[in-house]
C-alpha atoms as a PDB file:
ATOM      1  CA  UNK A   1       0.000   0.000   0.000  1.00  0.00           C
ATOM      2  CA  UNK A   2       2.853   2.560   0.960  1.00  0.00           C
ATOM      3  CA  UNK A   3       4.832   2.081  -2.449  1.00  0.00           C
ATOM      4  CA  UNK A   4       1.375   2.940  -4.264  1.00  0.00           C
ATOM      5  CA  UNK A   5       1.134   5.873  -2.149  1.00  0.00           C
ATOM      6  CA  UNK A   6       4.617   7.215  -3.304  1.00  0.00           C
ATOM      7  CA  UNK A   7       3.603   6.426  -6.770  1.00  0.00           C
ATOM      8  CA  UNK A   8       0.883   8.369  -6.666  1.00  0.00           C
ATOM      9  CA  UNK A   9       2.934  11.159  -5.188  1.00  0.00           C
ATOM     10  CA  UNK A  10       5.221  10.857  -7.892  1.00  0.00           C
ATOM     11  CA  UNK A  11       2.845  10.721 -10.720  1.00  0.00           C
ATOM     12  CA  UNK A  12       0.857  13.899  -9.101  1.00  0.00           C
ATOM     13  CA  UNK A  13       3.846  15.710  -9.291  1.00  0.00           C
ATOM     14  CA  UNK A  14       4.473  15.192 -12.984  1.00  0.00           C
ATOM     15  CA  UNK A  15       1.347  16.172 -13.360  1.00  0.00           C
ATOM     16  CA  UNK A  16       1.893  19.218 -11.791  1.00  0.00           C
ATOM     17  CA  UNK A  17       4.587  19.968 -13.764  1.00  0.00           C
ATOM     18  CA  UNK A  18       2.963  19.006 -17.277  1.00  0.00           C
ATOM     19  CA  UNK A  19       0.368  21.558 -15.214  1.00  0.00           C
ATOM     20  CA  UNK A  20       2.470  24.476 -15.598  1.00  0.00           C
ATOM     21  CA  UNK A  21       3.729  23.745 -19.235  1.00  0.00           C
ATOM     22  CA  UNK A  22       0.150  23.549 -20.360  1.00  0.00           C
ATOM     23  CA  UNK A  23      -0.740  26.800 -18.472  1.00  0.00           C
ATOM     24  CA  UNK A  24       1.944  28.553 -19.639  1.00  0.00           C
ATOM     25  CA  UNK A  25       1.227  27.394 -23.262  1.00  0.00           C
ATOM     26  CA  UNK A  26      -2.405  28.689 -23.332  1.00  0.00           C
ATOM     27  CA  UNK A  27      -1.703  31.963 -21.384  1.00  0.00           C
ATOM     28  CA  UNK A  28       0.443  32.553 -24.214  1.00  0.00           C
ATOM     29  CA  UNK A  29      -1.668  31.982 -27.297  1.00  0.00           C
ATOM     30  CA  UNK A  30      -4.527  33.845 -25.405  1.00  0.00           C
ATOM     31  CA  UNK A  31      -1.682  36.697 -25.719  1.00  0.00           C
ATOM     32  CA  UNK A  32      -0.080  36.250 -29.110  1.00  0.00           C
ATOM     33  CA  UNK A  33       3.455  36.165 -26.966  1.00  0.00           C
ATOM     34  CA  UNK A  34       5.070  34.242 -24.745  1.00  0.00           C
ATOM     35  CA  UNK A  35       4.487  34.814 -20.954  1.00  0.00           C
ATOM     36  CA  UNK A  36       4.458  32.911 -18.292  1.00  0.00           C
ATOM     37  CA  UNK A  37       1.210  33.109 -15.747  1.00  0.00           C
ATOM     38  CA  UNK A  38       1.164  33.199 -11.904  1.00  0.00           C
ATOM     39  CA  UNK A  39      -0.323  29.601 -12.043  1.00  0.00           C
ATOM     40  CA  UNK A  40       2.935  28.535 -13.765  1.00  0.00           C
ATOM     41  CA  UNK A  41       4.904  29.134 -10.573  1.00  0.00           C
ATOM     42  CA  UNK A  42       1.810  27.188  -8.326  1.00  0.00           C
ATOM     43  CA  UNK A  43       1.968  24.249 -10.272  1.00  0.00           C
ATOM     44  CA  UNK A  44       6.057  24.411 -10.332  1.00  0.00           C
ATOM     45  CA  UNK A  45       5.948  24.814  -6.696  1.00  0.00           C
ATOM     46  CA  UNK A  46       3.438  21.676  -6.085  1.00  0.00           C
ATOM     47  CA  UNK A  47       5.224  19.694  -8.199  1.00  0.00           C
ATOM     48  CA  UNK A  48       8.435  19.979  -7.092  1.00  0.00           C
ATOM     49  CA  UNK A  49       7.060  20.055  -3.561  1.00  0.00           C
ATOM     50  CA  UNK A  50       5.466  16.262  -4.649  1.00  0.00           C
ATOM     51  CA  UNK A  51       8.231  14.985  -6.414  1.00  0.00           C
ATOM     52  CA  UNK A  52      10.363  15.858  -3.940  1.00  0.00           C
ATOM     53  CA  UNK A  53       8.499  13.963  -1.575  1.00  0.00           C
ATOM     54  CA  UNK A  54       8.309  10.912  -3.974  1.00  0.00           C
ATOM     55  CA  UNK A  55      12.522  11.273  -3.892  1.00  0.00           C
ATOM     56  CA  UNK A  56      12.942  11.168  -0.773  1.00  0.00           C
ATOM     57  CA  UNK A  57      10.766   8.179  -0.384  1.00  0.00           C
ATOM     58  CA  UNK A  58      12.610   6.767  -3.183  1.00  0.00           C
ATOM     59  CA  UNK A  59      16.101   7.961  -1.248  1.00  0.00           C
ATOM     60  CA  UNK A  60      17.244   9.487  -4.232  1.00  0.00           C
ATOM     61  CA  UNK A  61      19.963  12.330  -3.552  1.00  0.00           C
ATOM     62  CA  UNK A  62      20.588  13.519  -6.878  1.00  0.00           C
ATOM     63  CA  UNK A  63      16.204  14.021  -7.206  1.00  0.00           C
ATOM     64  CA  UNK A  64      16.175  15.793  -3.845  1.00  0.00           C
ATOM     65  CA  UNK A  65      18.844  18.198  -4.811  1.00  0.00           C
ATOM     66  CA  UNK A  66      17.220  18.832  -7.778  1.00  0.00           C
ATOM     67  CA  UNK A  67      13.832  19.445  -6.674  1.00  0.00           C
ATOM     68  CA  UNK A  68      14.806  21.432  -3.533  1.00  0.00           C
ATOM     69  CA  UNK A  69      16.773  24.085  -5.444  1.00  0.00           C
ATOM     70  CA  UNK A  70      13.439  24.233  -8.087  1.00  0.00           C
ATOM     71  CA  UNK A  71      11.309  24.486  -4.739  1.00  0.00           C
ATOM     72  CA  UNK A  72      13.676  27.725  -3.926  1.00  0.00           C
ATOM     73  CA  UNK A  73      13.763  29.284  -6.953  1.00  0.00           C
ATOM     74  CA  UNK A  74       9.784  28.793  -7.864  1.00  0.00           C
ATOM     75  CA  UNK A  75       9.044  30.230  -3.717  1.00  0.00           C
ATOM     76  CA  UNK A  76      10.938  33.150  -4.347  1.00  0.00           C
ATOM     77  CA  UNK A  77       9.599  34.157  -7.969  1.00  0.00           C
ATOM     78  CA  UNK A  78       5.621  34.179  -5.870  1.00  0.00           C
ATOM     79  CA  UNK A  79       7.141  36.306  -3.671  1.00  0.00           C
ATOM     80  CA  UNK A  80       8.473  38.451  -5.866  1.00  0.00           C
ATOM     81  CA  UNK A  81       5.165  38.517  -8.016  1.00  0.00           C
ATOM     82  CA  UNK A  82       3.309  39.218  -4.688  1.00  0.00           C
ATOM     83  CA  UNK A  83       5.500  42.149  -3.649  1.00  0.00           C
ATOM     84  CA  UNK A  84       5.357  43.825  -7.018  1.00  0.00           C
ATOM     85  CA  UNK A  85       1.167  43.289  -7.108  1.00  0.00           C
ATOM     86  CA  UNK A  86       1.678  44.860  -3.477  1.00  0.00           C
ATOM     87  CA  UNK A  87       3.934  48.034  -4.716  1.00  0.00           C
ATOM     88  CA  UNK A  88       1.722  48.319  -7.880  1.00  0.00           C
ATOM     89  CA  UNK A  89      -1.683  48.516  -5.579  1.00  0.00           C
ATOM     90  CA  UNK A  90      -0.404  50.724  -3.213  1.00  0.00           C
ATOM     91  CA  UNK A  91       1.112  52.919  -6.068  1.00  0.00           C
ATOM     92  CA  UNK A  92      -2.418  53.149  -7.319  1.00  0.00           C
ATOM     93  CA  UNK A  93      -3.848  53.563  -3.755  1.00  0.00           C
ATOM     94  CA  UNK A  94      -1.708  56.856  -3.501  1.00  0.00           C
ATOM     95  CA  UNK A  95      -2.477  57.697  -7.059  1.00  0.00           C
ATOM     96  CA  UNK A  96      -6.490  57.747  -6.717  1.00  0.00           C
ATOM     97  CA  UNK A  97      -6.079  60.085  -3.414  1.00  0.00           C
ATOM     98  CA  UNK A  98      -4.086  62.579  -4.790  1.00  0.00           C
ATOM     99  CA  UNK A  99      -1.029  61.722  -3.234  1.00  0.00           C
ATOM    100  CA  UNK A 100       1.964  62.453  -4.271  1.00  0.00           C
END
């Protein structure tokens, strides 16, 4: 029962990660260029969060490198993205009161 468990895990996280692809692919045509959405970096996260899991289930220390430094990288691009929608709405915040 537990090694269908970690497959599970592991196969949600491709998933994911097809996920994001797939996201990224129709945000684009919807935009005639090539951009990558908000969602991309949700699904990137979750999948790397549940195939990082499956690695270290699977005890796998070249996966779990791998996946941790994606799980970094794909964290700190959301927080980026929230701080800038932050700035931008409290730019606009000042802007509709006259503020200057």
């Amino acid at each position: 029962m537990t090694e269908i468990l970690i497959l599970v895990v592991g196969f949600a996280g491709q998933a994911m990660f097809f996920m994001r692809f797939f996201v990224q692919w129709l945000y684009s045509e919807k935009h005639k260029r090539s951009l990558i959405p908000t969602a991309f970096w949700y699904f990137s996260l979750g999948g790397s969060f549940l195939l990082m899991t499956y690695a270290i289930f699977k005890k796998d220390p070249v996966f779990i490198i791998g996946q941790s430094t994606g799980f970094i990288i794909y964290t700190r691009n959301l927080i980026l993205i929230r701080r800038e929608r932050r700035e931008k709405a409290a730019r606009s915040a000042q802007e509709s009161t006259g503020d200057s």
